[in-house]
C-alpha atoms as a PDB file:
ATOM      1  CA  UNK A   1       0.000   0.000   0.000  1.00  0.00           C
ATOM      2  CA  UNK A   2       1.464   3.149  -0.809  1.00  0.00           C
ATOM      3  CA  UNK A   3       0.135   6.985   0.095  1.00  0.00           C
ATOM      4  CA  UNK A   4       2.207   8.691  -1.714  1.00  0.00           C
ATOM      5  CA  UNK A   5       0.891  12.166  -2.008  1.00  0.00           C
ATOM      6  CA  UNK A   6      -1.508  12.046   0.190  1.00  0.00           C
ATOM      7  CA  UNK A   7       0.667  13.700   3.488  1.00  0.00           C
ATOM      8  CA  UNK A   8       1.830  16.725   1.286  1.00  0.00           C
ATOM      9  CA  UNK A   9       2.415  19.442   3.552  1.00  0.00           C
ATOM     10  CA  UNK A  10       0.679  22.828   2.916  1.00  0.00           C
ATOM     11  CA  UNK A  11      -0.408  25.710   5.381  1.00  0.00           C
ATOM     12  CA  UNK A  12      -2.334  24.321   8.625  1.00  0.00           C
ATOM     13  CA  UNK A  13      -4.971  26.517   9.744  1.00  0.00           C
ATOM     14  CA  UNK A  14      -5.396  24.913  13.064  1.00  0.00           C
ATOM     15  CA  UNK A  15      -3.282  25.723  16.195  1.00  0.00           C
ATOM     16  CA  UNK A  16      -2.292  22.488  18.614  1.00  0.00           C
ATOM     17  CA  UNK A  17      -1.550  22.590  21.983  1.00  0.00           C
ATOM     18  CA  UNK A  18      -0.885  20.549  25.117  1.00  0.00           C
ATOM     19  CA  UNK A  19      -1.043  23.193  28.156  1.00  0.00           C
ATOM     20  CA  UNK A  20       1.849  23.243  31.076  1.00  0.00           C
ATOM     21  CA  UNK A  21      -0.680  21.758  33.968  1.00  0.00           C
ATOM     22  CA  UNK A  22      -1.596  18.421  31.627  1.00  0.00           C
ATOM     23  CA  UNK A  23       0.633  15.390  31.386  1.00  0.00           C
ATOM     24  CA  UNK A  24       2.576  15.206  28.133  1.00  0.00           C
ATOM     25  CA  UNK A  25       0.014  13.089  25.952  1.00  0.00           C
ATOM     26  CA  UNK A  26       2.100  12.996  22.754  1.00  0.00           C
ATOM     27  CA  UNK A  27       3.533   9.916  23.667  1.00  0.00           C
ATOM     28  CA  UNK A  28       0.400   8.532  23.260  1.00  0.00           C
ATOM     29  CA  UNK A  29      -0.402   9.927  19.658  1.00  0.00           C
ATOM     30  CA  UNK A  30      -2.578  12.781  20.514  1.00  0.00           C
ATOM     31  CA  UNK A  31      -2.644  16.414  21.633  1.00  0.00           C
ATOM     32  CA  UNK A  32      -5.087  17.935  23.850  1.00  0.00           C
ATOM     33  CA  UNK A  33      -6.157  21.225  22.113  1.00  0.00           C
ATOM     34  CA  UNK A  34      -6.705  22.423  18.907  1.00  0.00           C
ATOM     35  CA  UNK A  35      -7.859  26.017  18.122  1.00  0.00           C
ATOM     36  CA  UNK A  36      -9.653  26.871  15.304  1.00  0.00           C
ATOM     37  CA  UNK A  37     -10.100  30.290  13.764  1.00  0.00           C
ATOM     38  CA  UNK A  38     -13.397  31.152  13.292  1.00  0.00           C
ATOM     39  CA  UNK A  39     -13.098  32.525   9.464  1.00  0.00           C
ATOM     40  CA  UNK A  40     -12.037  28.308   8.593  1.00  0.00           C
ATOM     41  CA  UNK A  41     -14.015  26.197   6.604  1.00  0.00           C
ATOM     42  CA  UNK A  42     -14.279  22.964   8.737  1.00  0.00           C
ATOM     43  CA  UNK A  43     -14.879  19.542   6.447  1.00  0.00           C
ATOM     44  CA  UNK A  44     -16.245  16.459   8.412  1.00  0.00           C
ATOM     45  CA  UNK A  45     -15.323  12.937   7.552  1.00  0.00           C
ATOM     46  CA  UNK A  46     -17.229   9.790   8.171  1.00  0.00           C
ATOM     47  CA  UNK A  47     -15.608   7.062  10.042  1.00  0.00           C
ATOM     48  CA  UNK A  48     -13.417   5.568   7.534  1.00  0.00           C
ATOM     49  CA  UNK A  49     -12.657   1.084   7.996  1.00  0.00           C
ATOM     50  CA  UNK A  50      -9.727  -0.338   7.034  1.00  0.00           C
ATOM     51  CA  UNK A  51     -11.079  -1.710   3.725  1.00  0.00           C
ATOM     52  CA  UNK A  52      -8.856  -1.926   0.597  1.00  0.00           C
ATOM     53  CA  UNK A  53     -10.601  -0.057  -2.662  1.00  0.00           C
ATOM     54  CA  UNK A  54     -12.393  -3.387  -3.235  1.00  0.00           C
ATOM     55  CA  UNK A  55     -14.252  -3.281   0.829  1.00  0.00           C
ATOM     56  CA  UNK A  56     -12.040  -6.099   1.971  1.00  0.00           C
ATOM     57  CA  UNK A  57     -10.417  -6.186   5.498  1.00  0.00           C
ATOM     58  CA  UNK A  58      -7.316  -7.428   6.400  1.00  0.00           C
ATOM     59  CA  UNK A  59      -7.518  -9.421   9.527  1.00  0.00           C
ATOM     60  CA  UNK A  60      -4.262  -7.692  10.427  1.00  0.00           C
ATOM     61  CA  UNK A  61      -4.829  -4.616  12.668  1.00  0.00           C
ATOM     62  CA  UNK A  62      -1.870  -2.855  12.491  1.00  0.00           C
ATOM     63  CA  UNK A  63      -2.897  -3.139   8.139  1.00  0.00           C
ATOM     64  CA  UNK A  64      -6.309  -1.596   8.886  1.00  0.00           C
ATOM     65  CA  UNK A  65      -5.409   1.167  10.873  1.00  0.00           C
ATOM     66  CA  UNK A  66      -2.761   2.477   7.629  1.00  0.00           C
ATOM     67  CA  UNK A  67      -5.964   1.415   5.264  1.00  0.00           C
ATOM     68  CA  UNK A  68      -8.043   3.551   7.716  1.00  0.00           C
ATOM     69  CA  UNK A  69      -5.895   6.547   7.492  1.00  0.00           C
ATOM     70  CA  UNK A  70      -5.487   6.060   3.454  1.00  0.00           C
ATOM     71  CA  UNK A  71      -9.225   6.329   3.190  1.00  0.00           C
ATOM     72  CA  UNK A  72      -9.332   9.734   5.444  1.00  0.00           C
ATOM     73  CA  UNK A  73      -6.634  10.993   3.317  1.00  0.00           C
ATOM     74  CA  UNK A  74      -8.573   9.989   0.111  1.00  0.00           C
ATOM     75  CA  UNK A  75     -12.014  11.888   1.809  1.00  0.00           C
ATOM     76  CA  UNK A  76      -9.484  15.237   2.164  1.00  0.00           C
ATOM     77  CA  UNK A  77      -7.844  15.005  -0.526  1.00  0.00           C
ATOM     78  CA  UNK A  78     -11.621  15.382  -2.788  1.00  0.00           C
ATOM     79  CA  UNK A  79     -11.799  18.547  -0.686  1.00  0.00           C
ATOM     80  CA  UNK A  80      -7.945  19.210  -1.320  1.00  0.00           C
ATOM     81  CA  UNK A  81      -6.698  18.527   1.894  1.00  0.00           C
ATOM     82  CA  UNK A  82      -4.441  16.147   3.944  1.00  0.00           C
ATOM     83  CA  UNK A  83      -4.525  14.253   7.048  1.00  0.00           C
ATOM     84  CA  UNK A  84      -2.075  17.346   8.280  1.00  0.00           C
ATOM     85  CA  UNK A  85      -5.538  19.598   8.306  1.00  0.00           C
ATOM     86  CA  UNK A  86      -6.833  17.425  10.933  1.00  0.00           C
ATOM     87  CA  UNK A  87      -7.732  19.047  14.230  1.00  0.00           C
ATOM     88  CA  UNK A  88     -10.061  16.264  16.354  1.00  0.00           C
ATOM     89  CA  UNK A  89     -10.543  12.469  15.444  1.00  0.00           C
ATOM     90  CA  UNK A  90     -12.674  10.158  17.167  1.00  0.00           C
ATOM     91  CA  UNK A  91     -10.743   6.691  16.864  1.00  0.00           C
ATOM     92  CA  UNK A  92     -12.864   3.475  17.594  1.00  0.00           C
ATOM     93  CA  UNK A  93     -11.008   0.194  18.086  1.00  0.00           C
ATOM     94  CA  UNK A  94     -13.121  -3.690  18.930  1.00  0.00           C
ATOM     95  CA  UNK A  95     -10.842  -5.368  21.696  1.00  0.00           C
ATOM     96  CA  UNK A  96      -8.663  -2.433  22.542  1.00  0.00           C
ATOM     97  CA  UNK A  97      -5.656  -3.555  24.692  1.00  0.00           C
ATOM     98  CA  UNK A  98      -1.864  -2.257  25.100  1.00  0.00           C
ATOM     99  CA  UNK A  99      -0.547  -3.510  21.656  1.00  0.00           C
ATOM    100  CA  UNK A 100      -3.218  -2.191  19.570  1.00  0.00           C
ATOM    101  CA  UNK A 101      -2.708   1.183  20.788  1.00  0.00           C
ATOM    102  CA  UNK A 102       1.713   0.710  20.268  1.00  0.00           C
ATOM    103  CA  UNK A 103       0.184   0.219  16.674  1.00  0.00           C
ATOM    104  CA  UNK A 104      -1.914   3.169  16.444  1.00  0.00           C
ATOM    105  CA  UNK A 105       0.945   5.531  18.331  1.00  0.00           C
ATOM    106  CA  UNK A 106       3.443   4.183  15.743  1.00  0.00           C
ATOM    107  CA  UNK A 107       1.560   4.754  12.698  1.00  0.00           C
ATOM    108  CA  UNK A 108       0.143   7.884  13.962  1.00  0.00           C
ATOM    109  CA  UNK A 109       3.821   9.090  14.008  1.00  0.00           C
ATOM    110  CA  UNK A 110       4.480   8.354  10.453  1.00  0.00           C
ATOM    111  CA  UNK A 111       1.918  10.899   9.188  1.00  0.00           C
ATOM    112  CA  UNK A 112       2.790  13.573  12.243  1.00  0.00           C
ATOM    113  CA  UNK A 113       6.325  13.071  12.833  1.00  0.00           C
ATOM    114  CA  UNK A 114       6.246  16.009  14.947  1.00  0.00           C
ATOM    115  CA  UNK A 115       4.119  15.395  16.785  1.00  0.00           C
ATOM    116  CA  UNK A 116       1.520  17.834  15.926  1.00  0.00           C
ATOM    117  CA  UNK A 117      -1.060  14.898  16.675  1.00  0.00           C
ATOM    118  CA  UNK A 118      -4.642  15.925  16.590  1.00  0.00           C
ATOM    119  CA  UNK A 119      -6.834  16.002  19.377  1.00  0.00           C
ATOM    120  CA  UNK A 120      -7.974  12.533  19.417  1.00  0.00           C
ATOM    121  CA  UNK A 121     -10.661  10.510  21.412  1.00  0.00           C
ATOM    122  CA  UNK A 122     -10.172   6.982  21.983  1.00  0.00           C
ATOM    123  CA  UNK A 123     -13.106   4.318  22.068  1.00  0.00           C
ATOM    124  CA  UNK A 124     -12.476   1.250  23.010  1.00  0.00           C
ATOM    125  CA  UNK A 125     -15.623  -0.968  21.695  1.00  0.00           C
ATOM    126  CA  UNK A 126     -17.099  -4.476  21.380  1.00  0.00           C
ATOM    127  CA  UNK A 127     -18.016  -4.517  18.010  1.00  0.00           C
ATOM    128  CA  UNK A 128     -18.517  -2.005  14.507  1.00  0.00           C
ATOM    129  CA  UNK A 129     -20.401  -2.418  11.640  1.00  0.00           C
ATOM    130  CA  UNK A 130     -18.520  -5.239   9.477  1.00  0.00           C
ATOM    131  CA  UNK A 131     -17.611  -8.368  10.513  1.00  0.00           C
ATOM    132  CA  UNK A 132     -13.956  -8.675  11.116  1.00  0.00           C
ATOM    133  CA  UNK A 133     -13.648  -4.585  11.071  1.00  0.00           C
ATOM    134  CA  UNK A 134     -11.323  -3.813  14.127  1.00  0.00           C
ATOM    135  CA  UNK A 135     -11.307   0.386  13.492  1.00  0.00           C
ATOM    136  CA  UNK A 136     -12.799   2.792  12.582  1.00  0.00           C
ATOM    137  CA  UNK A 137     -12.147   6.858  12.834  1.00  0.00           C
ATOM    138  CA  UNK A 138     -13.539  10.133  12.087  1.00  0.00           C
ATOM    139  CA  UNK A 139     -12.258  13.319  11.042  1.00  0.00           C
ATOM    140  CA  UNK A 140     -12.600  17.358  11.513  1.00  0.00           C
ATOM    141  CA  UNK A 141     -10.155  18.865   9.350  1.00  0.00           C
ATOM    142  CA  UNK A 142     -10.183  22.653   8.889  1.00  0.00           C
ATOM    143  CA  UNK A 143      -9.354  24.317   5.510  1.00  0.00           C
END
């Protein structure tokens, strides 16, 4: 799988922030604040699977969780955007445990090296809508 073009940097609207009085979360793939300036156009994604271009899932997580982020970038990219534009996701994972979320860390710091993360909210769940579907997660980017 490649994304190749689809983390092109360009000017982020969006400010993030993780305030002296909080622990340090970026260790754990997010931020806690974003800021948003009130002339930006904000574009909402639908939770996005880890399904290939054909639907399939992998039965590997870590697999779904890159296909999961190729989709978002494929939503902002129609609206010309990248996963960089994202200020809040809502991440939903079936049988959430330690490993999965070494996985999600790791591949969240291949499209934020940074570690600008995105405010991000965690759910772990017992099921989502496909059989075999292990993620799913939802975007606000800002343009």
């Amino acid at each position: 799988m490649t994304t190749s073009g689809l983390f092109t940097q360009q000017v982020i609207a969006q400010e993030i922030t993780n305030p002296k009085g909080l622990y340090d979360p970026r260790p754990h793939g997010y931020s806690h604040v974003a800021t948003v300036p009130a002339n930006s156009v904000l574009v909402f994604v639908a939770g996005q699977a880890g399904t290939d271009q054909e639907g399939k899932l992998s039965e590997d997580f870590r697999t779904q969780v890159q296909y999961s982020f190729k989709n978002l970038a494929i939503a902002l990219q129609s609206k010309e955007l990248t996963l960089l534009n994202i200020a809040k996701l809502t991440t939903l994972v079936v049988d959430y445990d330690a490993a999965k979320h070494q996985i999600l860390i790791e591949e969240g710091k291949k499209i934020w090296p940074d570690e600008q993360f995105p405010v991000n909210t965690l759910i772990p769940v017992s099921r989502l809508a496909l059989d075999g579907m292990q993620i799913e997660i939802d975007a606000t980017a800002v343009k």
